[in-house]
N, C-alpha and C. Protein backbone atom coordinates (compact mmCIF):
# COMPACT_ATOMS: atom_id res chain seq x y z
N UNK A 1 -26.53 -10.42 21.68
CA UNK A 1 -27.01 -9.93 20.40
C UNK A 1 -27.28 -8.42 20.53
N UNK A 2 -27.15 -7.87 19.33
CA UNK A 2 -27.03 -5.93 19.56
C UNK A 2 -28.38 -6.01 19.45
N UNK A 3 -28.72 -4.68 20.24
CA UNK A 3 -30.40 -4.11 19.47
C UNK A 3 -30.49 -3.84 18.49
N UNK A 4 -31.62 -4.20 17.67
CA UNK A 4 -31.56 -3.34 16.31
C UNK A 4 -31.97 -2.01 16.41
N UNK A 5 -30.99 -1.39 15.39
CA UNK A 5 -31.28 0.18 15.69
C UNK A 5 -32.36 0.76 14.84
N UNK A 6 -32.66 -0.11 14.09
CA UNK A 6 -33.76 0.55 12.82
C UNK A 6 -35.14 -0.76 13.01
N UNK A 7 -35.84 0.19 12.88
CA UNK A 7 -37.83 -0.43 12.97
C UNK A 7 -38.23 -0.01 11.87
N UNK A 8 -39.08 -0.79 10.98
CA UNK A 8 -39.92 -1.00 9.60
C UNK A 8 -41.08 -1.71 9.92
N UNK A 9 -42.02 -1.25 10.50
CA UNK A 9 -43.44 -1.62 11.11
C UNK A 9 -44.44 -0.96 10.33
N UNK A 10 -45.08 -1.60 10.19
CA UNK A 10 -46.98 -1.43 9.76
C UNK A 10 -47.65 -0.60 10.77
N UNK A 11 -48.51 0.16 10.37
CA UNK A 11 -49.28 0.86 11.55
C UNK A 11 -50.04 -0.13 12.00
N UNK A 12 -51.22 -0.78 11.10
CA UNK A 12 -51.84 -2.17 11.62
C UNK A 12 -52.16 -2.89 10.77
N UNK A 13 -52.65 -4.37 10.83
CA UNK A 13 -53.06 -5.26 10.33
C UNK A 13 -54.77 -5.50 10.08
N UNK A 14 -54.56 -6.38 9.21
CA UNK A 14 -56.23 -6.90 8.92
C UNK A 14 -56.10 -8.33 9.28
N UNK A 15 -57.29 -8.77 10.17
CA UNK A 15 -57.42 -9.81 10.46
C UNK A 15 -58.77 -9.68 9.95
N UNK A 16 -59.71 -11.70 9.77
CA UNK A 16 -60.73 -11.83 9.47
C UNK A 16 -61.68 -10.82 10.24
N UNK A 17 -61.60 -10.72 10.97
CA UNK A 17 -62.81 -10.29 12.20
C UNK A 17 -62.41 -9.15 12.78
N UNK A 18 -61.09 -8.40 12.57
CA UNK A 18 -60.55 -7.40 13.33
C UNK A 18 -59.46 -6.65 12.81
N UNK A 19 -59.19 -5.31 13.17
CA UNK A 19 -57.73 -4.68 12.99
C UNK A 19 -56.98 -5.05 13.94
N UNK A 20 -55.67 -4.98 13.82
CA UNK A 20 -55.10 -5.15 14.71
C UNK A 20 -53.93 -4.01 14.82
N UNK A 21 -53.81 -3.15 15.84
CA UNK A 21 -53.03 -2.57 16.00
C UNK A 21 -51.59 -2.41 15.89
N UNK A 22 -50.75 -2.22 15.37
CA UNK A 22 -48.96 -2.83 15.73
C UNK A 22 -48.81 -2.23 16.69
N UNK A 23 -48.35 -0.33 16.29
CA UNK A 23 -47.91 0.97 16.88
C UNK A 23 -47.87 0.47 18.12
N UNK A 24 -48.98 0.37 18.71
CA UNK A 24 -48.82 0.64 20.72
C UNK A 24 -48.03 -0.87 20.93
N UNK A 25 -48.10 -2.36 19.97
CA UNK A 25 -47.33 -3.22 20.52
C UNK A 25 -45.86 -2.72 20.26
N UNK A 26 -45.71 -2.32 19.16
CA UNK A 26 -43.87 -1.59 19.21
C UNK A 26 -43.35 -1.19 20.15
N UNK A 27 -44.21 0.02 20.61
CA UNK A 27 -43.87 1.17 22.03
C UNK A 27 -43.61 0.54 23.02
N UNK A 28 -44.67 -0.66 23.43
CA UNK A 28 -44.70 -1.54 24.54
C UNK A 28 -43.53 -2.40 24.57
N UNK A 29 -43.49 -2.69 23.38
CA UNK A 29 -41.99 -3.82 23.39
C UNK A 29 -41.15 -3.15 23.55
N UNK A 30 -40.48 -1.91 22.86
CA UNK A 30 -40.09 -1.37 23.35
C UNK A 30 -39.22 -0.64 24.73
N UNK A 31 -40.35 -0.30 24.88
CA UNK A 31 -40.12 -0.35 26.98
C UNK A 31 -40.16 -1.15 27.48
N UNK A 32 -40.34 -2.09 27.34
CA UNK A 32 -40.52 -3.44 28.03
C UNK A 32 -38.35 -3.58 28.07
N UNK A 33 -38.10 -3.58 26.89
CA UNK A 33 -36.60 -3.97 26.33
C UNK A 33 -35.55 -2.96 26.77
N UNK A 34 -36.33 -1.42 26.86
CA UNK A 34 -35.36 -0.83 27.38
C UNK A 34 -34.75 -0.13 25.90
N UNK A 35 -35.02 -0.65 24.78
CA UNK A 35 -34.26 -0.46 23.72
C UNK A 35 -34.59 0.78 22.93
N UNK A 36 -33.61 1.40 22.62
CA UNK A 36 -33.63 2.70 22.04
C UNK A 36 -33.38 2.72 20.59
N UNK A 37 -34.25 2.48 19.47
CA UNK A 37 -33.54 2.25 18.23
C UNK A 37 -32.89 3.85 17.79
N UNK A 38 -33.03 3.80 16.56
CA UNK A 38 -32.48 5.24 15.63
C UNK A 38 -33.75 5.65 15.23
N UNK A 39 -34.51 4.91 15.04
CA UNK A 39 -35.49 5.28 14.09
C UNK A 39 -36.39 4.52 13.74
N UNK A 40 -37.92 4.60 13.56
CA UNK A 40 -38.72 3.59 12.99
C UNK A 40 -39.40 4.22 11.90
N UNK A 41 -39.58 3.50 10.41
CA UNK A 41 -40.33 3.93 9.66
C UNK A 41 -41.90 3.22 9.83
N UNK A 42 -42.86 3.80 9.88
CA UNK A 42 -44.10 3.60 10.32
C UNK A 42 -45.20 3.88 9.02
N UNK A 43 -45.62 2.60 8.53
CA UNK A 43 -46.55 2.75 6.89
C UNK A 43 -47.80 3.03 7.68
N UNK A 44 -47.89 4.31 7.78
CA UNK A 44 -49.51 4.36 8.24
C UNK A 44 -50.73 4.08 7.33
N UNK A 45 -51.97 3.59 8.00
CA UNK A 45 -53.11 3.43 7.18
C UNK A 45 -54.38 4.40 7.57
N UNK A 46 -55.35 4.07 6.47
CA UNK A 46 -56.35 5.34 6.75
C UNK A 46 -57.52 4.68 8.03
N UNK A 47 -57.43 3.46 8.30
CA UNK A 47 -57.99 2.52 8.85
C UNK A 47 -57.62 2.70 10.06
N UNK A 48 -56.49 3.16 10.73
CA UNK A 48 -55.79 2.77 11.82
C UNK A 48 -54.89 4.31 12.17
N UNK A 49 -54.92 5.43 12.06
CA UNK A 49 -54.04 6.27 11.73
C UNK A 49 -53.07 6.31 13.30
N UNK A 50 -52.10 6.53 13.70
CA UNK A 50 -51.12 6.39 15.02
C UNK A 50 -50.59 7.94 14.59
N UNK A 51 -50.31 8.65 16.77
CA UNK A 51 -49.66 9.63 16.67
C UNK A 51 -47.55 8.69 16.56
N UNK A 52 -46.87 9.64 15.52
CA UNK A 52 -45.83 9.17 15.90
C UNK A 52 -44.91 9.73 16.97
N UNK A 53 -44.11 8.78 17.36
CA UNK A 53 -43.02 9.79 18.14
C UNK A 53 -41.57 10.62 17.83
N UNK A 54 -42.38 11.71 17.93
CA UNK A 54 -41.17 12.76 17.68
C UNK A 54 -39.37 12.19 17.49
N UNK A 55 -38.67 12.61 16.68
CA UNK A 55 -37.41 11.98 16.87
C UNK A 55 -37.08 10.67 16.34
N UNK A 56 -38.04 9.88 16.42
CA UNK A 56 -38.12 8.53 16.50
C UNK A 56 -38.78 7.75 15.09
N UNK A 57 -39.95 8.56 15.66
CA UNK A 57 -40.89 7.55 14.27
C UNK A 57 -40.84 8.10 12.67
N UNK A 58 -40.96 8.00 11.93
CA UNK A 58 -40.70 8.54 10.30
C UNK A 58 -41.80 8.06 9.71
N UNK A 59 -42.86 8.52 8.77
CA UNK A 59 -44.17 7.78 8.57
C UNK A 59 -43.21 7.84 7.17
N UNK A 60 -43.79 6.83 6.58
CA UNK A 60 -43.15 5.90 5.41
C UNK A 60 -43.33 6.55 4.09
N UNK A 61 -44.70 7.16 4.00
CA UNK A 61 -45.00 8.12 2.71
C UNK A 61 -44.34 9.13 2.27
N UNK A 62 -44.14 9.66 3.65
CA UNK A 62 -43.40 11.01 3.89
C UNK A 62 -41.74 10.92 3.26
N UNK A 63 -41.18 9.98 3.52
CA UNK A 63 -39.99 9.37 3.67
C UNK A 63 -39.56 9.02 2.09
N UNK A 64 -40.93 8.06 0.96
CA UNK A 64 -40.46 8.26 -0.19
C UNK A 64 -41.03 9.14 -1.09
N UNK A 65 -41.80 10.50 -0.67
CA UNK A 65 -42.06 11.19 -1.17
C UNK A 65 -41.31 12.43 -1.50
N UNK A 66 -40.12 12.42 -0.22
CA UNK A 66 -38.78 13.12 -0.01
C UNK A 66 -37.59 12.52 -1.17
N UNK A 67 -37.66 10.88 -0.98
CA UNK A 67 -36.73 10.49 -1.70
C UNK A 67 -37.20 10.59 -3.47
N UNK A 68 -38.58 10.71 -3.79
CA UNK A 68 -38.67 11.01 -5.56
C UNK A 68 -38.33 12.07 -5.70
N UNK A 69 -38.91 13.32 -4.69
CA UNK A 69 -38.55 14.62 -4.97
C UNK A 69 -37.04 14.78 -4.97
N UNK A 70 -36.18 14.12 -4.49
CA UNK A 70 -34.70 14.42 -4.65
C UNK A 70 -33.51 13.46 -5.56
N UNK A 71 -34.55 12.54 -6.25
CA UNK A 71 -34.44 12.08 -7.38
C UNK A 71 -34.11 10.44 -7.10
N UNK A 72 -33.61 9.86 -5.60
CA UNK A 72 -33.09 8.83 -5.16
C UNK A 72 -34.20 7.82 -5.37
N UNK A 73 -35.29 7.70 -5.73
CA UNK A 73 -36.38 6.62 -5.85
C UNK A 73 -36.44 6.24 -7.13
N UNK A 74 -36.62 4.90 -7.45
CA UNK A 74 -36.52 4.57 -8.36
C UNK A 74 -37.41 3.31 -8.82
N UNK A 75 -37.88 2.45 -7.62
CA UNK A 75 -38.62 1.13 -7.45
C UNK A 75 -40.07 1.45 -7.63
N UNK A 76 -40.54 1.02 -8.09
CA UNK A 76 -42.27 1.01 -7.87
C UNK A 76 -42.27 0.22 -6.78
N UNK A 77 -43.84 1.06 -5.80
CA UNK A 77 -44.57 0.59 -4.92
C UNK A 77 -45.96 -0.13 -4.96
C-alpha cells in the first residue's frame, strides 16, 4: 500500500476529562513509519496551539483564508 502523501489532522481533541493532543502523535507516527508526506493541513485550536513544521505543516485557517482572498472558496465552514 502507498503512503499517503497528504495529512488533514486536528491540532487536538476534547475528551470528558482531558485534551488530547494529536500534533506530537502525527510526528511520532510519523517517524516511527519513516513516511514523508507532501504536506499536512493542521486546524489549530486556541486550547492546544502546536509549533508547525516548516515545509510540511499548513495551518488550515491560513490555507482558506488564501483560498477566499483569491476567490476559490465557496463552502461555508
Amino acid at each position: 500500500m502507498p503512503f499517503q502523501r497528504q495529512s488533514f489532522r486536528l491540532r487536538a481533541g476534547f475528551e470528558p476529562r482531558r485534551v488530547v493532543a494529536y500534533k506530537p502523535l502525527l510526528d511520532g507516527a510519523l517517524a516511527l513509519t519513516g513516511g514523508k508526506p507532501t504536506f499536512c493541513v493542521i486546524l489549530q485550536r486556541a486550547i492546544a496551539p502546536c509549533a508547525l513544521i516548516p515545509e510540511r505543516d499548513h495551518d488550515m485557517a491560513e490555507l482558506v483564508a488564501a483560498a477566499k482572498n483569491r476567490g476559490h472558496y465557496k463552502l461555508p465552514v
